[in-house]
Every structure is written in C-alpha cells, then in structure tokens.
Protein backbone atom coordinates (compact mmCIF):
# COMPACT_ATOMS: atom_id res chain seq x y z
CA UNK A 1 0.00 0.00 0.00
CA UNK A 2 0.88 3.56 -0.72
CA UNK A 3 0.63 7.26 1.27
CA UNK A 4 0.05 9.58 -1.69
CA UNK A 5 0.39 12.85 -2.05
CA UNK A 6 -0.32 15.21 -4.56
CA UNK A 7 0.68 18.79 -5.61
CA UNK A 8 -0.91 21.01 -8.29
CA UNK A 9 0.33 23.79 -9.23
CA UNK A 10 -1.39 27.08 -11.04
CA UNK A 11 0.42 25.73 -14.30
CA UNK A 12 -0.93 22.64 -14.31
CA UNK A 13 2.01 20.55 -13.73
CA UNK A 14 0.68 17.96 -11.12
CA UNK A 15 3.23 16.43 -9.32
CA UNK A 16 2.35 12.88 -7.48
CA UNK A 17 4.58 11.67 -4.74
CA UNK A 18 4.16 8.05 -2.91
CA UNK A 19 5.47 6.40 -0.16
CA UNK A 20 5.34 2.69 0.47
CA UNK A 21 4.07 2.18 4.20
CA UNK A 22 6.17 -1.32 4.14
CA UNK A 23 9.34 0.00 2.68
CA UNK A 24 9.19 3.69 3.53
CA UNK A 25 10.12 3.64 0.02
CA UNK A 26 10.16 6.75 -1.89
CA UNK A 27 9.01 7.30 -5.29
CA UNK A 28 7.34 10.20 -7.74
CA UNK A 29 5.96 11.44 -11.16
CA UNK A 30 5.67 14.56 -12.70
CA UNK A 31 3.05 15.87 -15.75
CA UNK A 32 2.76 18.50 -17.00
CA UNK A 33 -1.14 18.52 -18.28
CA UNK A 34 -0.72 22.09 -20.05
CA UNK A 35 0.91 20.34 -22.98
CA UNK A 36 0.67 16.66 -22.23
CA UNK A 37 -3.05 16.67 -22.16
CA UNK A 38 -3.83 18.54 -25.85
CA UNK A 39 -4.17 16.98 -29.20
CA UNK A 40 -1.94 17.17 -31.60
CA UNK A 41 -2.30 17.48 -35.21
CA UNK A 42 -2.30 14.12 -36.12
CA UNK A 43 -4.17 13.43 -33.39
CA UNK A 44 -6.82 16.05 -35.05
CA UNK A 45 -6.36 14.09 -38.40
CA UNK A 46 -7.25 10.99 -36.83
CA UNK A 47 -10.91 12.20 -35.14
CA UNK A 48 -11.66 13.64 -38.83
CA UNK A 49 -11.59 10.00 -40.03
CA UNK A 50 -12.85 8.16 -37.33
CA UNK A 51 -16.07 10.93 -37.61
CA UNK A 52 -16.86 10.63 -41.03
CA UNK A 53 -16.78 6.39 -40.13
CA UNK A 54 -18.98 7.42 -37.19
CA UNK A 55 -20.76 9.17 -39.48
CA UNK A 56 -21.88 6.64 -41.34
CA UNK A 57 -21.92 3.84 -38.59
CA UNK A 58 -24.90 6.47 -36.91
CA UNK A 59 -26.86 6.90 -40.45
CA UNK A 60 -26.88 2.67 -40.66
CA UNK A 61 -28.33 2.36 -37.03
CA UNK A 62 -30.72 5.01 -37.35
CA UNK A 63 -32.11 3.52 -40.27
CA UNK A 64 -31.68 0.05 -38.80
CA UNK A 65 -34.00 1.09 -35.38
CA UNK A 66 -36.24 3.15 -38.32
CA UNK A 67 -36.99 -0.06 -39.95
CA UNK A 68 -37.56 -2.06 -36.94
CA UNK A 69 -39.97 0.60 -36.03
CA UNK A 70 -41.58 0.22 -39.38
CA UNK A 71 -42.48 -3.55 -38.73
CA UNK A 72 -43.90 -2.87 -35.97
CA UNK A 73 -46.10 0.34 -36.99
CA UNK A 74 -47.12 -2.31 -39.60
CA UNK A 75 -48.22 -4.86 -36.80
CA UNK A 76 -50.09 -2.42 -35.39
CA UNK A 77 -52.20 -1.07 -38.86
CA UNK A 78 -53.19 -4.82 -39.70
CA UNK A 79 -54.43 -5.29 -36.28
CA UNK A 80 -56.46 -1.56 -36.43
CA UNK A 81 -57.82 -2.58 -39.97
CA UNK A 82 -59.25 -6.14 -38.98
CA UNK A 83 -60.68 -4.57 -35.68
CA UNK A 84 -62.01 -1.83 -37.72
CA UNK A 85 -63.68 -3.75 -40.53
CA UNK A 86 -64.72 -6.80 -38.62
CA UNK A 87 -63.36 -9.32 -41.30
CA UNK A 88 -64.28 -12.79 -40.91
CA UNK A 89 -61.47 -15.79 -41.59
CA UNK A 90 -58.56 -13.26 -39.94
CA UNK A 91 -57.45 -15.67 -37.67
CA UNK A 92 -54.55 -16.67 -39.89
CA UNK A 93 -53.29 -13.03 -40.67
CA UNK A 94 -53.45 -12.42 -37.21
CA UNK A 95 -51.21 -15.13 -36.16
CA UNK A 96 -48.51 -13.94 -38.88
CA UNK A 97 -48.91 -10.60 -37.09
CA UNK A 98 -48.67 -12.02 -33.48
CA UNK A 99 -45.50 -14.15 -35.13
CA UNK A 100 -44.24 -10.90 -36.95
CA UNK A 101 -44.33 -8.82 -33.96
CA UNK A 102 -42.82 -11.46 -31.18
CA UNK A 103 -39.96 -12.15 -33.46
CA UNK A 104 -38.85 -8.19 -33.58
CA UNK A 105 -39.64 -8.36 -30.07
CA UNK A 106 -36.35 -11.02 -29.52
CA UNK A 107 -34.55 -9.60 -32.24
CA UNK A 108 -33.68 -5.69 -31.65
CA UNK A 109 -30.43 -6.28 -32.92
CA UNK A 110 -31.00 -7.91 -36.37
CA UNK A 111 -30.10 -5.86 -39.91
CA UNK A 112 -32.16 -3.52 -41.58
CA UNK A 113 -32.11 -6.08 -44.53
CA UNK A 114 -33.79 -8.61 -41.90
CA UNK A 115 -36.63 -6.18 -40.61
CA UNK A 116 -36.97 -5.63 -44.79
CA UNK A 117 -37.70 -8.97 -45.58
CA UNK A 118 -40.02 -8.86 -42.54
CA UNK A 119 -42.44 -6.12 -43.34
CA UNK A 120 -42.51 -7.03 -47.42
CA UNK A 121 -43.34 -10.61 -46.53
CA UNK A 122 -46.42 -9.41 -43.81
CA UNK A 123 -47.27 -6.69 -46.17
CA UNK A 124 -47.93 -8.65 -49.32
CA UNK A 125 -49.79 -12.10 -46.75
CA UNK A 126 -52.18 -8.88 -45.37
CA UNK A 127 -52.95 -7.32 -48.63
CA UNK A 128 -53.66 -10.80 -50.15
CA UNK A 129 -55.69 -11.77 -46.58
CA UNK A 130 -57.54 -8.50 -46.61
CA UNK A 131 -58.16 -8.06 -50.21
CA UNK A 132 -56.37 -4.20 -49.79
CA UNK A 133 -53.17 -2.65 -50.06
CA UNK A 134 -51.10 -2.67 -46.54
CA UNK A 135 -48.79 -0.35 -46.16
CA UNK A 136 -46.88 2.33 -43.87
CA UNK A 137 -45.01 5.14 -45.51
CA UNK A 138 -41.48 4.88 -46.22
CA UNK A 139 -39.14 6.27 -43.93
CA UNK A 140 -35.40 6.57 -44.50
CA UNK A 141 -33.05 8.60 -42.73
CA UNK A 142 -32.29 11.83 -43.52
CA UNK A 143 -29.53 12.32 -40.82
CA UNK A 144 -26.43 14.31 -42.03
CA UNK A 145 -23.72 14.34 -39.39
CA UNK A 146 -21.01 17.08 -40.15
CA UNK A 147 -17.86 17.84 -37.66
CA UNK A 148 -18.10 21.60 -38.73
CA UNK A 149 -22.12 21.54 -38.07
CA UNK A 150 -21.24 19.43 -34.01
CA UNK A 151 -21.61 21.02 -31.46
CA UNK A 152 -18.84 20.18 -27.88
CA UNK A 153 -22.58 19.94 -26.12
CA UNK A 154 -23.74 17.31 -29.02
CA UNK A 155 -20.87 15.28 -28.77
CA UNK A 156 -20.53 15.29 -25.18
CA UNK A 157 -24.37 13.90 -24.67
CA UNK A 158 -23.52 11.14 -27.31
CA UNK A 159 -20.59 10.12 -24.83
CA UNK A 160 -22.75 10.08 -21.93
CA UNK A 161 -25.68 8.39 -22.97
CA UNK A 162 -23.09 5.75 -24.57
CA UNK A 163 -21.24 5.50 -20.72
CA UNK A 164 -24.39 5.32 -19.16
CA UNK A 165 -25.30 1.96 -21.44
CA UNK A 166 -22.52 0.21 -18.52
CA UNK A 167 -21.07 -1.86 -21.32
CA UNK A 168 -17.77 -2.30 -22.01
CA UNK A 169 -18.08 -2.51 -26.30
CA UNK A 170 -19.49 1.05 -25.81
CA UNK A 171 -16.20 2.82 -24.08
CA UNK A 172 -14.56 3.03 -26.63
CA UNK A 173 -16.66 4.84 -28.99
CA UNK A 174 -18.10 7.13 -26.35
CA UNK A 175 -13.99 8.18 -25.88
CA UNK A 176 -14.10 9.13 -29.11
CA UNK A 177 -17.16 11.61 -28.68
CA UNK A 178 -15.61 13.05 -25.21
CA UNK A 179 -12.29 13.41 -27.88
CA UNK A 180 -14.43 15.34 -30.62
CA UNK A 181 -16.13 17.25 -27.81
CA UNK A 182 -12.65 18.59 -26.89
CA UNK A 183 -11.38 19.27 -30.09
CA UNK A 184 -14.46 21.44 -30.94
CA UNK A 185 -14.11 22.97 -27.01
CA UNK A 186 -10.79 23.88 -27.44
CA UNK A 187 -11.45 25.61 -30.92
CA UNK A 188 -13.94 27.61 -29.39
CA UNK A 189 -12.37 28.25 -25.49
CA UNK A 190 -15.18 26.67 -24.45
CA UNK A 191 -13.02 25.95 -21.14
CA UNK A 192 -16.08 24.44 -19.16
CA UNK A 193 -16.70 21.95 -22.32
CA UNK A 194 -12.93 21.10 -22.20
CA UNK A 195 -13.23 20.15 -18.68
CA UNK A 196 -16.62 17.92 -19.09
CA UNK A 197 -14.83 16.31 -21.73
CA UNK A 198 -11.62 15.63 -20.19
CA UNK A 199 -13.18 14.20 -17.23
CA UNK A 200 -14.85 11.93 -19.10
CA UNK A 201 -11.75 10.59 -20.78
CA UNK A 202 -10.34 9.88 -17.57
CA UNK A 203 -13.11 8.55 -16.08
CA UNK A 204 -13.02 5.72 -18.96
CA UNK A 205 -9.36 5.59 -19.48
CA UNK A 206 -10.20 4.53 -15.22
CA UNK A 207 -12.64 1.62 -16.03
CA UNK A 208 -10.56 0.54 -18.58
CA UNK A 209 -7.31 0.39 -16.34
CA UNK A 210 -9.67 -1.64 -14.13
CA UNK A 211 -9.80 -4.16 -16.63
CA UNK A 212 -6.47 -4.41 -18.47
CA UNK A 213 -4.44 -7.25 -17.70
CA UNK A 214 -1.01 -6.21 -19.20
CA UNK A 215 1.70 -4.24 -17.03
CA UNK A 216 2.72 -1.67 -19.70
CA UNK A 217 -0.86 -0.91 -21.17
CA UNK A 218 -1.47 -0.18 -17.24
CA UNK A 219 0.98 2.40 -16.84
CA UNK A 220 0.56 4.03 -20.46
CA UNK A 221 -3.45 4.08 -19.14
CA UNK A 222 -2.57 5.49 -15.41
CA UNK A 223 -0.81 8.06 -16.85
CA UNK A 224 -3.71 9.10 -19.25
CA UNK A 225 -5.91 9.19 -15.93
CA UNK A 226 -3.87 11.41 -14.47
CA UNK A 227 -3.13 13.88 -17.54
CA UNK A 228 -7.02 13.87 -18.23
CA UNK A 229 -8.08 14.35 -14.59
CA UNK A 230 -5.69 17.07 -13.86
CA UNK A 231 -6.64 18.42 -16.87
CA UNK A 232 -10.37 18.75 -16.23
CA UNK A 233 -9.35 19.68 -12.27
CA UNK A 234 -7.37 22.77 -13.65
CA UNK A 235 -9.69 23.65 -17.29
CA UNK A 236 -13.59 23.07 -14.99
CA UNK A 237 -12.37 25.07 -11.71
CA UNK A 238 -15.70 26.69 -11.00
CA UNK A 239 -17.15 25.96 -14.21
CA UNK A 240 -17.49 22.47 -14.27
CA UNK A 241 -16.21 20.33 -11.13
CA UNK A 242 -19.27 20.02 -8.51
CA UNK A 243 -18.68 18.21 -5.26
CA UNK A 244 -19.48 15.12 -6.58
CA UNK A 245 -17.39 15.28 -9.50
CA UNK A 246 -14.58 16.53 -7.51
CA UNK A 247 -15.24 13.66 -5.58
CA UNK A 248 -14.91 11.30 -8.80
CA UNK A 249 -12.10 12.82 -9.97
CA UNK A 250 -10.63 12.33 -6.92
CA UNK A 251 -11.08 8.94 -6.41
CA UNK A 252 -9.67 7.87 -10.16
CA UNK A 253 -6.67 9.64 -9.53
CA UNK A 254 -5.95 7.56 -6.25
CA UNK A 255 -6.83 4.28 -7.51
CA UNK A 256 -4.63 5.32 -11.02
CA UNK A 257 -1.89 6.45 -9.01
CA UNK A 258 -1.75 3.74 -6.27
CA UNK A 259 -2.01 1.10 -9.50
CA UNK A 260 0.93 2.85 -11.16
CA UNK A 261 3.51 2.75 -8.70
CA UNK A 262 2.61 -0.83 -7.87
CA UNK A 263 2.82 -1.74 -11.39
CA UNK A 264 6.24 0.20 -11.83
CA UNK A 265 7.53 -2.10 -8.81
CA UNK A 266 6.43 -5.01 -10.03
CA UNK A 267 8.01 -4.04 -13.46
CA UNK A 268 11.50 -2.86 -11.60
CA UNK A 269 11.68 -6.38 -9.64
CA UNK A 270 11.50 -8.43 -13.00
C-alpha cells in the first residue's frame, strides 16, 4: 500500500509523490497537463476520419431502429384494420402478425435487410388476406452528421448516454465523442466543455485500467488518468467540477496512481 500525495500547481504541472508504508520507500511522477493533455495534429487528423466512419456507422443504425420501427407500426395497422372492418377468416393473418411482432420483439439487434424482408413478406400475406393494399409510408433517414455543423454539447451527450449503457463494447466509442467534444471545445475556449470532456476521458481511461491485464498498457493508461483528470481539475475550476465530480475525480486519480507505482515495482523487480 501507498501514502500519496499530490501537488498542483497554477500551471498545471501535477506532481504525485508516494510512499510505500512497508518500505518507507520513496518514489514520484511529474506531468505537465498544459501540454501533455492537448491533441496534436495528427491526433486532429485521426478524429476527422474516425467521424466521417462514425458518421456513417450512426446513419446505418438510425435507419436500422427506423426499420424495426416500421415492422412494428405495420403490426399495429393490420391489427387496427381487422378490428375496424370486422373481417371474418382473420385468424390466420393475425397469427402472422402475433408471429411478426414477437420475433422483432427477440430480435432488436438484427439488420435492416432482416426487418426488410419482414415487413414485405407481412405486407404482401395482409394485402392478399384482406383483399387491400397494406402499407406504412417509407421512412429513411435523412440524418447528415457534419464535424463543422457538431456542437462540444452534441458530442458530449452522445458520450454520456453511450457510458451510461454500462457496457464495455461502448467505451470506446463514447472516448471518441468526449475526444471530438474537446477538439471542438478547445477551438472555441469553451473551457467548461474542455473540462466535461476531459473528465470523461479519464473517467473511462479509469474503467478501462480496471480491466487491463497487461503491465505496460497499465501504466501508459494510469498516466492518461492522471493527464485527463488534472486536466479537467485545472480547465472546470468553477465551471465544471461540482462536489461530486470533484469527488470522482478524486477517487480515479488515487486508484490510477496507487495502480501505477505498484505496477512500476512489479516491473522494476522483473
């Protein structure tokens, strides 16, 4: 176990001392967030791409959750129409509904091509059942993501409604929003929107540390912690850090700090 102590100062160079309580063992690290903690150009480069691919990964799922919604709508319209009209022999088309409807029900992860197939097959059995055309109008999506249209606010709800899904497949991408949030922040000296999204990196860069398994990969993502959190600690001070964020932050950078020095030791004793 480790005493740790930390020192800030108003440049942002955070300076994080620890002291083994078996050893007495001294050891430190210093940052300096005011340039470690900024993107670099190619860094820039690199969110342009992996936007536009966002991009078009967002336009595919909203179309994807528009035609699941479309089967269903359909569902819905037979069942109105055969209330409605009182049609005799129904009992068949009503079971391919009740099927229809129970299979999107256990499948709201299948392709658009799959929820397709769906609606033209239930479509074509009602209008031959029901002796009229049965049909809901066509909806496609007319989403059009652009960087230079995002706003930091945009991009930073994406991240947290992607965090807030608690799965790990998701951290990843909602980095890459709290990384576009900055980059559009920092154009624009939005310092409270730098902060948000620099806490958030941490915060993630944290559960992912929590995870990892391999020694280097844990100190390259400690140190991240730290940069981000000190960054957000210096950019949100009495914009963005409540008491319970403070709090957060606070507890990150312990268990990222305690993790790196014990990880440096083990490394050092190999």
């Amino acid at each position: 176990m480790f005493d740790l102590v930390y020192e800030l100062d108003a440049n942002g160079i955070l300076k994080v001392t620890a002291t083994n309580r078996s050893t007495c063992r001294h050891d430190g690290i210093t940052l300096n967030t005011s340039t470690a903690g900024r993107l670099t150009s190619k860094e820039i480069d690199s969110l342009v791409e992996k936007a536009e691919s966002m991009k078009i990964h967002d336009q595919l799922e909203e179309n994807r959750v528009l035609a699941l919604h479309k089967v269903r709508t359909l569902c819905s319209k037979i069942r109105m129409i055969i209330q409605e009209s009182r049609k005799e022999q129904s009992g068949d088309l009503i079971e391919k509904v009740n099927d229809c409807d129970n299979w999107v029900q256990m499948n709201t992860e299948a392709l658009e091509a799959e929820y397709a197939s769906r609606y033209e097959k239930l479509s074509r059995e009602a209008t031959e059942a029901l002796k009229e055309t049965v049909d809901v109008s066509s909806v496609r999506s007319s989403h059009v993501s652009n960087m230079n249209d995002m706003t930091a606010v945009f991009c930073l709800n994406q991240g947290e409604h992607l965090l807030e899904s608690g799965k790990q497949n998701d951290w990843k991408v909602a980095k890459e929003w709290f990384l576009r949030a900055y980059k559009i922040a920092f154009e624009k000296n939005q310092m409270a929107k730098m902060a948000a999204a620099s806490y958030y990196i941490g915060h993630i860069c944290k559960l992912m540390l929590e995870i990892e398994k391999d020694a280097m990969e844990k100190v390259a993502l400690c140190h991240q912690v730290a940069i981000r959190l000190t960054d957000s600690m210096v950019l949100g001070e009495n914009h963005f850090l409540d008491s319970d964020r403070e709090q957060r932050v606070l507890e990150d950078m312990e268990y990222a700090a305690t993790l790196f020095f014990e990880t440096i030791g083990e490394l050092s004793e190999k």
